[in-house]
Protein backbone atom coordinates (compact mmCIF):
# COMPACT_ATOMS: atom_id res chain seq x y z
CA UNK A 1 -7.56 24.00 19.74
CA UNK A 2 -6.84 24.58 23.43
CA UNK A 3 -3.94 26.79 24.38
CA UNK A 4 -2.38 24.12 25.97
CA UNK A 5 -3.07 21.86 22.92
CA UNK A 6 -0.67 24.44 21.13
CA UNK A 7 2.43 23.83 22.74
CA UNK A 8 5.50 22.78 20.30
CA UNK A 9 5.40 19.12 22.00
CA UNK A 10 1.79 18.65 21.41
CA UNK A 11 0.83 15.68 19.09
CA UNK A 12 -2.17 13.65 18.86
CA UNK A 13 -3.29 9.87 18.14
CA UNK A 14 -6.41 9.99 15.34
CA UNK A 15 -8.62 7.22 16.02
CA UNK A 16 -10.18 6.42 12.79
CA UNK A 17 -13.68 4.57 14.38
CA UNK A 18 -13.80 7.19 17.13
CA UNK A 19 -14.77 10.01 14.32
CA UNK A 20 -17.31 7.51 12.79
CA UNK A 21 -19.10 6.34 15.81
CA UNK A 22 -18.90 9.64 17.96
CA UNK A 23 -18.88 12.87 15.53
CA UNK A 24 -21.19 13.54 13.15
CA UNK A 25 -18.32 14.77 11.10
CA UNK A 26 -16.80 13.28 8.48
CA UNK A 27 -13.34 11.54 8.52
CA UNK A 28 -11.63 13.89 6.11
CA UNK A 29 -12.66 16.59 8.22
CA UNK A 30 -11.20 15.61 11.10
CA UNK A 31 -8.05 15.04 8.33
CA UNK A 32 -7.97 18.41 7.59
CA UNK A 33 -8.22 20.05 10.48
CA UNK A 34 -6.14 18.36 12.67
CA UNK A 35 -3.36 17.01 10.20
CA UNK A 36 -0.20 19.18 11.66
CA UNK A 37 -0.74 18.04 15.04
CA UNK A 38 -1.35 13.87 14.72
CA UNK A 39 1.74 11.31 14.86
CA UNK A 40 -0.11 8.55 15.06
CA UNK A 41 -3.21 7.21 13.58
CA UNK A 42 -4.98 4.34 15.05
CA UNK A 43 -6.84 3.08 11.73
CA UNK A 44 -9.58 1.03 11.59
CA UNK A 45 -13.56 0.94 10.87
CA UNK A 46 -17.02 0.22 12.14
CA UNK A 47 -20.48 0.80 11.72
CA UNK A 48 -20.84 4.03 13.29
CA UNK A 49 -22.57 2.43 16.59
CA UNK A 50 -19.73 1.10 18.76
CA UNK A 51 -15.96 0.89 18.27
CA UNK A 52 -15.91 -2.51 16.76
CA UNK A 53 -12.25 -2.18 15.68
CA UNK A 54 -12.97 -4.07 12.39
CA UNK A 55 -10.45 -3.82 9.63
CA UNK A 56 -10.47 -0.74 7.21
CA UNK A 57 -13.04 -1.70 4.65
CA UNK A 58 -15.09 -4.09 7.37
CA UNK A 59 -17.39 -0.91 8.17
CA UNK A 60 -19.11 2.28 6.81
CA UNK A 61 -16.69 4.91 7.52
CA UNK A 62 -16.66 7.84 4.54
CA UNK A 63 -13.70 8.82 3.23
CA UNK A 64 -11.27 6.46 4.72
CA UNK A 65 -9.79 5.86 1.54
CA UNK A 66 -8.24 9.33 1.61
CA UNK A 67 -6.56 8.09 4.46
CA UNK A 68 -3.36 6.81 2.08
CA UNK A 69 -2.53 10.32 0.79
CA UNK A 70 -2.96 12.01 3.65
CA UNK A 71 0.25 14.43 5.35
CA UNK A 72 0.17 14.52 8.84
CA UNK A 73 2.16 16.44 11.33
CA UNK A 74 4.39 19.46 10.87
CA UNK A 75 6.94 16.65 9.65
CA UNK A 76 4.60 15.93 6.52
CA UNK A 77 4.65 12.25 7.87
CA UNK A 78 2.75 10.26 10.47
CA UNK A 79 5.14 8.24 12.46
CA UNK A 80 2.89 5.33 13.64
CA UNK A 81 -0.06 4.03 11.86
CA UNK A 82 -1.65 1.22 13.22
CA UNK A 83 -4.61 -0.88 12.01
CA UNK A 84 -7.10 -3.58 12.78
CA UNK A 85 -6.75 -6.72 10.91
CA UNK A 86 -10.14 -8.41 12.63
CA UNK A 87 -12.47 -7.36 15.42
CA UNK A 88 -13.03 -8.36 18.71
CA UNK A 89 -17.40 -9.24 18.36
CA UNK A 90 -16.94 -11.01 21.91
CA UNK A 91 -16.72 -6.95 23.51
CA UNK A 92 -19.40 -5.09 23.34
């Protein structure tokens, strides 16, 4: 990380289709190494082309079902999860 990325305020937003359709890394990678700093993960899935912001299960991302157990932040809690219930085809 940064050394400004280590300051005791920092926090981070995951975005769940962001790690599918831009890293070649897997989800629970991204899990793992970043867990203590996110607060809030944006959840949802696609095909690993475009963010299609379908709902979790919709798509091919790996290891999204680890996404329930998961401890984030120093807190051992992510304080805002949100998720996709559809997609929006119409913007591509």
């Amino acid at each position: 990380m940064p050394p400004a990325c280590r300051q005791k305020n920092f926090s981070l937003c995951l975005d769940t289709g962001h790690t599918n359709h831009a890293s070649k890394k897997p989800l629970t990678e991204w899990l793992d190494i970043l867990a203590p700093w996110i607060t809030h993960l944006h959840l949802h899935d696609n095909h690993g082309v475009i963010d299609e912001h379908l709902a979790i299960g919709a798509g091919n991302i790996p290891g999204k079902e680890s996404i329930k157990n998961r401890r984030t932040s120093e807190t051992g809690k992510c304080d805002n999860r949100k998720s996709e219930r559809g997609g929006f085809p119409e913007i591509r």
